[in-house]
PDB file of N, CA and C in Angstrom:
ATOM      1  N   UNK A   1       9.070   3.314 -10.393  1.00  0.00           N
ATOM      2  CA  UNK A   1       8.194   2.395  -9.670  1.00  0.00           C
ATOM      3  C   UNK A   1       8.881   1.997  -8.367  1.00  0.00           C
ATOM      4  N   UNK A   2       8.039   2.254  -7.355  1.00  0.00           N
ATOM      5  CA  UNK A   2       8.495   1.554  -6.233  1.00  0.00           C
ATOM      6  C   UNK A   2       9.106   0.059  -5.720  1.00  0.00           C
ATOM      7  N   UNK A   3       9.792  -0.227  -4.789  1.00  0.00           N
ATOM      8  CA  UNK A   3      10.449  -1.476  -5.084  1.00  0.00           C
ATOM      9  C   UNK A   3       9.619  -2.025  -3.847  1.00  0.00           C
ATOM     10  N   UNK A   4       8.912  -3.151  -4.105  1.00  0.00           N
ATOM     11  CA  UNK A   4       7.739  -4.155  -3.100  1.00  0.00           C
ATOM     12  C   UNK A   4       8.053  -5.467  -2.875  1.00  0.00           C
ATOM     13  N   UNK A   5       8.175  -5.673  -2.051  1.00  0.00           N
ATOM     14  CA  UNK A   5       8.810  -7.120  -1.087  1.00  0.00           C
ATOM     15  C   UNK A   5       7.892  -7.776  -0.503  1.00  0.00           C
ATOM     16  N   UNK A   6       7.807  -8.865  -0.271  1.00  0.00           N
ATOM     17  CA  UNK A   6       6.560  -9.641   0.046  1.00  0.00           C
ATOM     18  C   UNK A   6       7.562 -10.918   0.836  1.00  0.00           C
ATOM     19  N   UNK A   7       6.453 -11.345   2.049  1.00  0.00           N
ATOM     20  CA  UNK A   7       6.909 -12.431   2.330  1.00  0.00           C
ATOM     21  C   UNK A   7       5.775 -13.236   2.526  1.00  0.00           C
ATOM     22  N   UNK A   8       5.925 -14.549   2.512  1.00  0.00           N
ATOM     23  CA  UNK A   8       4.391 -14.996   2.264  1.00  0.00           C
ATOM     24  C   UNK A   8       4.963 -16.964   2.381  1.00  0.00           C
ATOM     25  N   UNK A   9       3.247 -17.366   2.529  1.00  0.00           N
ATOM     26  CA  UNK A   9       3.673 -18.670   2.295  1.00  0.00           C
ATOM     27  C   UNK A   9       2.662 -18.680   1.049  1.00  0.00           C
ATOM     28  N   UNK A  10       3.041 -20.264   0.362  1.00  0.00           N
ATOM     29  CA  UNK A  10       1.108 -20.229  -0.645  1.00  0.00           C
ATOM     30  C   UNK A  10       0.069 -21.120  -0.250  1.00  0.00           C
ATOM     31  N   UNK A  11      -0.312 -21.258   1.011  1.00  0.00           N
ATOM     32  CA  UNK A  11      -1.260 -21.295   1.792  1.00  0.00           C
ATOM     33  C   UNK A  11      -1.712 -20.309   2.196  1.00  0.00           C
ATOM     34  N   UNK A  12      -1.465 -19.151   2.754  1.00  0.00           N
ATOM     35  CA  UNK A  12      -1.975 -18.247   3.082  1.00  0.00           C
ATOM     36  C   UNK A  12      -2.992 -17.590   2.803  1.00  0.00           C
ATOM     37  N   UNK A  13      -3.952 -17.507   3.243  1.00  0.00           N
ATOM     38  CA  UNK A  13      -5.475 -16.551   1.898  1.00  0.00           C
ATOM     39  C   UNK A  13      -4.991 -14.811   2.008  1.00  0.00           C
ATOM     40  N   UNK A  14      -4.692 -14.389   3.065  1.00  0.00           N
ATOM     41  CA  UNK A  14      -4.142 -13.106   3.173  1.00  0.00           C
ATOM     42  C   UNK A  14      -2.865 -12.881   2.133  1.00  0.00           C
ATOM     43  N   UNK A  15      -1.908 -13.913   2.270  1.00  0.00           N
ATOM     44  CA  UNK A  15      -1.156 -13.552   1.052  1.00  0.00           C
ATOM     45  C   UNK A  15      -1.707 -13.600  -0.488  1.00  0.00           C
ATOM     46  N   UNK A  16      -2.496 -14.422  -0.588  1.00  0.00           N
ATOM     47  CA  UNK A  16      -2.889 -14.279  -1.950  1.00  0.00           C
ATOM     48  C   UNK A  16      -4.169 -13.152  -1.997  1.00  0.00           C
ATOM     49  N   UNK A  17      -4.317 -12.903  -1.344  1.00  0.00           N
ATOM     50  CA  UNK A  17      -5.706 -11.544  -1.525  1.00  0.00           C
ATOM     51  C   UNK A  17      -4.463 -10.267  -1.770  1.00  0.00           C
ATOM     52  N   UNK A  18      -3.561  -9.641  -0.731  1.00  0.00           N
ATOM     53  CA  UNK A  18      -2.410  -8.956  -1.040  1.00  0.00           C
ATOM     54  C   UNK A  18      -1.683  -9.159  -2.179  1.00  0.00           C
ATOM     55  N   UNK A  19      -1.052 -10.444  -2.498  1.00  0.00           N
ATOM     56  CA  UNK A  19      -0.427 -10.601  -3.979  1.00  0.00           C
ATOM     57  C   UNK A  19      -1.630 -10.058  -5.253  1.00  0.00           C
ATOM     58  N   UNK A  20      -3.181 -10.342  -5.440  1.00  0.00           N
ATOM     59  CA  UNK A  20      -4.156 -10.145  -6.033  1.00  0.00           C
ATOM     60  C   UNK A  20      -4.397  -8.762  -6.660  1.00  0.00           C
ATOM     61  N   UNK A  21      -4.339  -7.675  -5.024  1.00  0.00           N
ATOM     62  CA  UNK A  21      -4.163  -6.406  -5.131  1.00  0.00           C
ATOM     63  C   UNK A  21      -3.637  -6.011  -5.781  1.00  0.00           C
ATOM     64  N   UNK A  22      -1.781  -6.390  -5.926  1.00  0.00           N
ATOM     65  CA  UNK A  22      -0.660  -5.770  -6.258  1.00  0.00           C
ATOM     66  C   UNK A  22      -0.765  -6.093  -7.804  1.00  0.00           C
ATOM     67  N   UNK A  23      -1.283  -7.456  -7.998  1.00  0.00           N
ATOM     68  CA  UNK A  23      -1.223  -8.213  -9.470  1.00  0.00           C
ATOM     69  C   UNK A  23      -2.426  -6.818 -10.335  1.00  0.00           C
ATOM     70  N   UNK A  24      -3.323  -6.391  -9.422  1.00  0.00           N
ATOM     71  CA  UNK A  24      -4.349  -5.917  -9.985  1.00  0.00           C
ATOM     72  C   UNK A  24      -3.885  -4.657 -10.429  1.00  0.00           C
ATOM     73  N   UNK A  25      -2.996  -3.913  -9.986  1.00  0.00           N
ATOM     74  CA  UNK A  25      -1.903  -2.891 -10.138  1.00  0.00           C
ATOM     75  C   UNK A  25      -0.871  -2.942 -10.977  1.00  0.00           C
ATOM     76  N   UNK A  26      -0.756  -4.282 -11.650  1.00  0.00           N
ATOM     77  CA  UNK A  26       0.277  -4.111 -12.210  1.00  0.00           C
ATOM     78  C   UNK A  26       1.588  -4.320 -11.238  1.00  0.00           C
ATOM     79  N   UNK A  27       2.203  -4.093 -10.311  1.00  0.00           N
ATOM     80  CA  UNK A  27       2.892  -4.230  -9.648  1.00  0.00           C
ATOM     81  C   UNK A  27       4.055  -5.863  -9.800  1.00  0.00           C
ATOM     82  N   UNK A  28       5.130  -4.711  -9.650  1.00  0.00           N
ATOM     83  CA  UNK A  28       5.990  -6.104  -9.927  1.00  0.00           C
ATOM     84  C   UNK A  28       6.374  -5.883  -8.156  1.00  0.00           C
ATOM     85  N   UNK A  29       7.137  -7.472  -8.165  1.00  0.00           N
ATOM     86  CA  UNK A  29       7.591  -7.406  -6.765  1.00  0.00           C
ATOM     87  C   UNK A  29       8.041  -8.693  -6.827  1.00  0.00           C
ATOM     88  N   UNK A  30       9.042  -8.709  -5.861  1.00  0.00           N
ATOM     89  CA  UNK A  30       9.878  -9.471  -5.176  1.00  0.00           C
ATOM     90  C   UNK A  30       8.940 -10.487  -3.721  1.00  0.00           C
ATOM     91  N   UNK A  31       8.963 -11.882  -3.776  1.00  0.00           N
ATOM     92  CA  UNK A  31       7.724 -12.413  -3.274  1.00  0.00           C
ATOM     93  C   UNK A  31       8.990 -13.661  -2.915  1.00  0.00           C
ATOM     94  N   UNK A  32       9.222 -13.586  -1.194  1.00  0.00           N
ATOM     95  CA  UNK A  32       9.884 -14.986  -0.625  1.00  0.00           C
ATOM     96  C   UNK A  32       8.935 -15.427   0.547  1.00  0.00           C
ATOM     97  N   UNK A  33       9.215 -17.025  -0.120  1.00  0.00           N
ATOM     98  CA  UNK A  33       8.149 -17.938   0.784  1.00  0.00           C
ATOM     99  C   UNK A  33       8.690 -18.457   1.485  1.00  0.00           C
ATOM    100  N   UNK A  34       8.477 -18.097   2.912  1.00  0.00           N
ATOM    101  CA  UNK A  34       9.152 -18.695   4.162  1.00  0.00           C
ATOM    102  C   UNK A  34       8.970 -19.682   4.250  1.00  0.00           C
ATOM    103  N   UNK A  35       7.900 -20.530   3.906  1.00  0.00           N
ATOM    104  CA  UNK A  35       7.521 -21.726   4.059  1.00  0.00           C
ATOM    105  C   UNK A  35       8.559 -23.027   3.690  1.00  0.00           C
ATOM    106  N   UNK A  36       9.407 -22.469   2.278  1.00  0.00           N
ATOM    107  CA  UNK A  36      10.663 -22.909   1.403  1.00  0.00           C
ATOM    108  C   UNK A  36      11.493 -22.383   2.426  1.00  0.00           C
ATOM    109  N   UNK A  37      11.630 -21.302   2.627  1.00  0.00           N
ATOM    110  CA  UNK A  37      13.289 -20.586   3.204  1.00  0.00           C
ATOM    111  C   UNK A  37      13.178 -20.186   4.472  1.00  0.00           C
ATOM    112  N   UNK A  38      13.233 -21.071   5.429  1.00  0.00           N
ATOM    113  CA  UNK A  38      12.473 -20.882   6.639  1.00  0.00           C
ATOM    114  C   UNK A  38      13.489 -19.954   7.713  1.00  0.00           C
ATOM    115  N   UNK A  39      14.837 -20.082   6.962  1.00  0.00           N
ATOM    116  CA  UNK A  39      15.522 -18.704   7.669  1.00  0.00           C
ATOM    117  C   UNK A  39      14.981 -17.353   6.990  1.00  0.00           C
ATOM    118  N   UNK A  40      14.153 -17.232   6.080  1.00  0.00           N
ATOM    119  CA  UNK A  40      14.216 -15.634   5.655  1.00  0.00           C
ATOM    120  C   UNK A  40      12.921 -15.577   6.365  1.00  0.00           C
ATOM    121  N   UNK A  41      12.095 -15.867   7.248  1.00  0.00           N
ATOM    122  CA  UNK A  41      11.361 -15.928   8.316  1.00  0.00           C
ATOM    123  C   UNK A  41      11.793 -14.630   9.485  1.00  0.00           C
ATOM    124  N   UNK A  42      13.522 -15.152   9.916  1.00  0.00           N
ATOM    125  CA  UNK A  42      13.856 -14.001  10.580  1.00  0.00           C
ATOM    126  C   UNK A  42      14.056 -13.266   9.826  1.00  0.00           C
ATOM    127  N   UNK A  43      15.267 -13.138   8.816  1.00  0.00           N
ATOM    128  CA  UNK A  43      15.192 -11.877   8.350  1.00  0.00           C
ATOM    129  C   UNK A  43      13.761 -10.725   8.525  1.00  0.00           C
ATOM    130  N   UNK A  44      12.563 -11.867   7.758  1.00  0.00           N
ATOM    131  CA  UNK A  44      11.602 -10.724   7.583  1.00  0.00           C
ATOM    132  C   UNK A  44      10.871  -9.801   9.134  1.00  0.00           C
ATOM    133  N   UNK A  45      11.438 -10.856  10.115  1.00  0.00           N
ATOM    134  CA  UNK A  45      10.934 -10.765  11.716  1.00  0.00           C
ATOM    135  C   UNK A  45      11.757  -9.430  11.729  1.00  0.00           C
ATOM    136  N   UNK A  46      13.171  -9.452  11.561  1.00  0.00           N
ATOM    137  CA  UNK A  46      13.906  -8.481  12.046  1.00  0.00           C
ATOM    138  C   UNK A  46      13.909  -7.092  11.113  1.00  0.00           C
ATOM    139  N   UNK A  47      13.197  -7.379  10.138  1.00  0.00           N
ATOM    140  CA  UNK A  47      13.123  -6.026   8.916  1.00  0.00           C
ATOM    141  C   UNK A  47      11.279  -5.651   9.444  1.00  0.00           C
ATOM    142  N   UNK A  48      10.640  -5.995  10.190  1.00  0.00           N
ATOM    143  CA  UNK A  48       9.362  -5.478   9.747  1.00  0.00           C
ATOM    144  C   UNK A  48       9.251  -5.530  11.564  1.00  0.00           C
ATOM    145  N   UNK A  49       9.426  -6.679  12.291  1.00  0.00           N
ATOM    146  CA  UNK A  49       9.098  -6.612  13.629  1.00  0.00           C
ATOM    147  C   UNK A  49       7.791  -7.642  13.858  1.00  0.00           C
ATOM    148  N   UNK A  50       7.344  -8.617  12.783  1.00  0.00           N
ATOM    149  CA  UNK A  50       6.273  -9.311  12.918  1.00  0.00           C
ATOM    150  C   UNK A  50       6.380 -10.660  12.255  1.00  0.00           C
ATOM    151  N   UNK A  51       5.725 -11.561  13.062  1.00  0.00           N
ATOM    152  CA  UNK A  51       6.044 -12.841  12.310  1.00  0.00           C
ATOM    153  C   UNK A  51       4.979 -13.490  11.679  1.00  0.00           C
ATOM    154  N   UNK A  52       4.227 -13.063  11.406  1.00  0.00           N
ATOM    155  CA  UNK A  52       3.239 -13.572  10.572  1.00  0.00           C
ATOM    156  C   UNK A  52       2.862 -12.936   9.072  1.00  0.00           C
ATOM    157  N   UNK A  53       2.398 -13.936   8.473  1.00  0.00           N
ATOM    158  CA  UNK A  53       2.844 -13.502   6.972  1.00  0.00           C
ATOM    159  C   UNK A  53       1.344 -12.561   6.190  1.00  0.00           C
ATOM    160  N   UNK A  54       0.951 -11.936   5.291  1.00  0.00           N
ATOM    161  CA  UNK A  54       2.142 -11.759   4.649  1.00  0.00           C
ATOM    162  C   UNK A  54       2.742  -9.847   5.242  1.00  0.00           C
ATOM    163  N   UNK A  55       4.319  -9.906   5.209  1.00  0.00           N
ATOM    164  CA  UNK A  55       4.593  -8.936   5.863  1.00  0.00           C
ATOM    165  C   UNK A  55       5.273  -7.926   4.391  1.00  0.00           C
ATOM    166  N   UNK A  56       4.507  -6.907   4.417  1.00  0.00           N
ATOM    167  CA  UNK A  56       4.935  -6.135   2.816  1.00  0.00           C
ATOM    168  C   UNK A  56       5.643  -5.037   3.446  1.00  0.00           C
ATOM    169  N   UNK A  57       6.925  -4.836   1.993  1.00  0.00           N
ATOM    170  CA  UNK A  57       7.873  -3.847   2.338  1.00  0.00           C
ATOM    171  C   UNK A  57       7.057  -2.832   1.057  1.00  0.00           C
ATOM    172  N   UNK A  58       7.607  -1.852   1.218  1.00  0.00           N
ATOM    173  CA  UNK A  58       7.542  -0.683   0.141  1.00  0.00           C
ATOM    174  C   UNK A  58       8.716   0.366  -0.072  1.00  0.00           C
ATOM    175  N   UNK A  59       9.835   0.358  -0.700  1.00  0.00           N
ATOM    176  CA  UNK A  59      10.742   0.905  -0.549  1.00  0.00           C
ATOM    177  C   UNK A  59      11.499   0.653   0.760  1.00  0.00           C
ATOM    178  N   UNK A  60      11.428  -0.546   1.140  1.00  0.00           N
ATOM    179  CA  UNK A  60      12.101  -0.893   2.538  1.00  0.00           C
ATOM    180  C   UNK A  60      11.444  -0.210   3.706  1.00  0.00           C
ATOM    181  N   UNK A  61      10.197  -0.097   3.270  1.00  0.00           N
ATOM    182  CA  UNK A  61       9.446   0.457   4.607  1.00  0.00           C
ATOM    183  C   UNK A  61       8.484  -0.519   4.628  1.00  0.00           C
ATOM    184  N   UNK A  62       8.661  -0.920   5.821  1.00  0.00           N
ATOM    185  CA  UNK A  62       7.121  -2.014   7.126  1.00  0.00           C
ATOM    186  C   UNK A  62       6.073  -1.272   6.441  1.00  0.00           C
ATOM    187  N   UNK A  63       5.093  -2.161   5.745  1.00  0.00           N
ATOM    188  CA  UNK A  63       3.556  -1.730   5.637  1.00  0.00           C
ATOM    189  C   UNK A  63       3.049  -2.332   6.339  1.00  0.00           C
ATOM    190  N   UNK A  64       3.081  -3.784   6.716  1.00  0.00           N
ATOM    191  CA  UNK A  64       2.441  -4.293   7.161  1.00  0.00           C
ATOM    192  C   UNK A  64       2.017  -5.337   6.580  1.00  0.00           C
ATOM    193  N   UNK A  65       0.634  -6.028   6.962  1.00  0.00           N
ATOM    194  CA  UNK A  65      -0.196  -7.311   6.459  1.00  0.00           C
ATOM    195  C   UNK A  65      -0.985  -6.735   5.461  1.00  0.00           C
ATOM    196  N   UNK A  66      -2.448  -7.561   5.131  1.00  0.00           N
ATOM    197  CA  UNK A  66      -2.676  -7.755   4.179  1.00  0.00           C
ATOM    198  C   UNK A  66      -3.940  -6.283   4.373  1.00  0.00           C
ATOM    199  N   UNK A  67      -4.061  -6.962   5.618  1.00  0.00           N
ATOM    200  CA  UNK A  67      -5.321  -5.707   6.173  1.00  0.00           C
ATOM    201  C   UNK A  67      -4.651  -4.651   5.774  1.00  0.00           C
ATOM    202  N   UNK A  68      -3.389  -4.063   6.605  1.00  0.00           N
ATOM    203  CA  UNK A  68      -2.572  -2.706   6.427  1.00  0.00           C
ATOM    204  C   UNK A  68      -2.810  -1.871   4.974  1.00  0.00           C
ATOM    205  N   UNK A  69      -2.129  -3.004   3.796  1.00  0.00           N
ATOM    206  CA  UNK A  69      -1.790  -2.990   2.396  1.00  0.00           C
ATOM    207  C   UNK A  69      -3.564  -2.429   1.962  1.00  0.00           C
ATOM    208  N   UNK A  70      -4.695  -3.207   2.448  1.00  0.00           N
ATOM    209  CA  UNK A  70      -5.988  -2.441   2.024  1.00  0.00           C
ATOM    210  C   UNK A  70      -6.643  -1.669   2.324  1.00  0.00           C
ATOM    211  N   UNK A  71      -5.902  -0.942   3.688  1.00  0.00           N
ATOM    212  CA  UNK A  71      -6.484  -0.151   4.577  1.00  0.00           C
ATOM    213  C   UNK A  71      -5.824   0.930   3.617  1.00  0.00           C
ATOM    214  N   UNK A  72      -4.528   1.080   3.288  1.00  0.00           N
ATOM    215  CA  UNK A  72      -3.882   2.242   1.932  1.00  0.00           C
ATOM    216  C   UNK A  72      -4.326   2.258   0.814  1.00  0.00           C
ATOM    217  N   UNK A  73      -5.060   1.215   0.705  1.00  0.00           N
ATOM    218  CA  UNK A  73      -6.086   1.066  -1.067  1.00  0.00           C
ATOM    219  C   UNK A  73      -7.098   2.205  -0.181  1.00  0.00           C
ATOM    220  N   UNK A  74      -7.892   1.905   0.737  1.00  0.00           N
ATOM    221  CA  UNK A  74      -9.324   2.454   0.704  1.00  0.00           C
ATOM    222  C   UNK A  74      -8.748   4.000   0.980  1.00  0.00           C
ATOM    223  N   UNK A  75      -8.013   4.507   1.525  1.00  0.00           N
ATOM    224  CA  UNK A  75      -7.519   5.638   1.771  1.00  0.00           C
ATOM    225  C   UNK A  75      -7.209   6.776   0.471  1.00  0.00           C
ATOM    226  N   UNK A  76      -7.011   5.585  -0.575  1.00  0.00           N
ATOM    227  CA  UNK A  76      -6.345   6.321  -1.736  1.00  0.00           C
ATOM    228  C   UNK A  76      -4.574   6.623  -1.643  1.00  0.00           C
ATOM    229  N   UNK A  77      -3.741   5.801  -0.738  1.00  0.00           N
ATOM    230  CA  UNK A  77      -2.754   6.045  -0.575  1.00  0.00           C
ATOM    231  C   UNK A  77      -1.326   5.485  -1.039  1.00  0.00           C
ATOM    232  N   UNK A  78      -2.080   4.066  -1.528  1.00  0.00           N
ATOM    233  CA  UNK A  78      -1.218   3.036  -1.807  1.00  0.00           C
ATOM    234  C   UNK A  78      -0.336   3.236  -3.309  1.00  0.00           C
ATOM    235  N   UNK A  79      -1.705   4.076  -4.243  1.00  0.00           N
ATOM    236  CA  UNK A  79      -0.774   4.750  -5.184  1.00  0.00           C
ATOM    237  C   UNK A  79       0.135   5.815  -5.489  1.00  0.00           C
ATOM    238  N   UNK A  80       0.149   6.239  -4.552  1.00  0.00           N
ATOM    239  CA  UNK A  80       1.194   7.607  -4.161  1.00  0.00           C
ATOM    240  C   UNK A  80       2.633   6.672  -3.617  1.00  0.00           C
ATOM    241  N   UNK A  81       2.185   5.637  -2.506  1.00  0.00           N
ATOM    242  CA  UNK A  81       3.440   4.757  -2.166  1.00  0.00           C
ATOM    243  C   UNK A  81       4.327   3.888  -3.639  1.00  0.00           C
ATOM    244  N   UNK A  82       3.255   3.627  -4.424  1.00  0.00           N
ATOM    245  CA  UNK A  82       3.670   2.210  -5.511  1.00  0.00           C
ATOM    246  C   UNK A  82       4.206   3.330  -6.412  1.00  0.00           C
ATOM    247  N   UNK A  83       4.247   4.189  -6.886  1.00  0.00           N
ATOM    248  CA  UNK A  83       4.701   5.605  -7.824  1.00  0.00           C
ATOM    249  C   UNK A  83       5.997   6.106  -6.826  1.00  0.00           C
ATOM    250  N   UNK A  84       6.470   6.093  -5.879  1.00  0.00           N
ATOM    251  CA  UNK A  84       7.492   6.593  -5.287  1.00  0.00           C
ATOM    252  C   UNK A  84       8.462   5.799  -5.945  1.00  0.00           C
ATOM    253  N   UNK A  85       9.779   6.352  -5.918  1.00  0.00           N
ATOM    254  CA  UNK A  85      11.440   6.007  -6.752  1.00  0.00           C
ATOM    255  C   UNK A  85      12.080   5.387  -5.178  1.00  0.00           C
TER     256      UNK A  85
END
């Protein structure tokens, strides 16, 4: 199983529609709320290049937001990514 990183606040409706997805998958993942840890804000700025939430990793690769993450559902792609080692 792929390893999925999330950064997010829990206000966000985009983060919880993205967390929803992943929950709907089964998907485990790693989920930090900048909102609490307001330095892992940069970190996530400097690992993805964007500051607005929520910003998803996939094997340490930038997916993107929430749009991105469903734009790879409708594609059929996201399960080929979440099945990668």
């Amino acid at each position: 199983m792929a390893k999925v990183e999330l950064y997010t606040t829990p206000w966000c409706p985009f983060c919880v529609r993205a967390k929803r997805l992943l929950d709907s998958k089964n998907v485990s993942y790693e989920d930090t709320d900048v909102g609490q840890e307001p330095a892992q804000r940069q970190v996530m700025m400097q690992r993805g290049g964007a500051h607005t939430v929520p910003q998803i990793f996939i094997n340490d690769h930038p997916i993107g937001g929430c749009d991105e993450l469903y734009a790879l559902e409708r594609a059929g792609e996201l399960d080929a990514l979440l099945g990668a080692d």
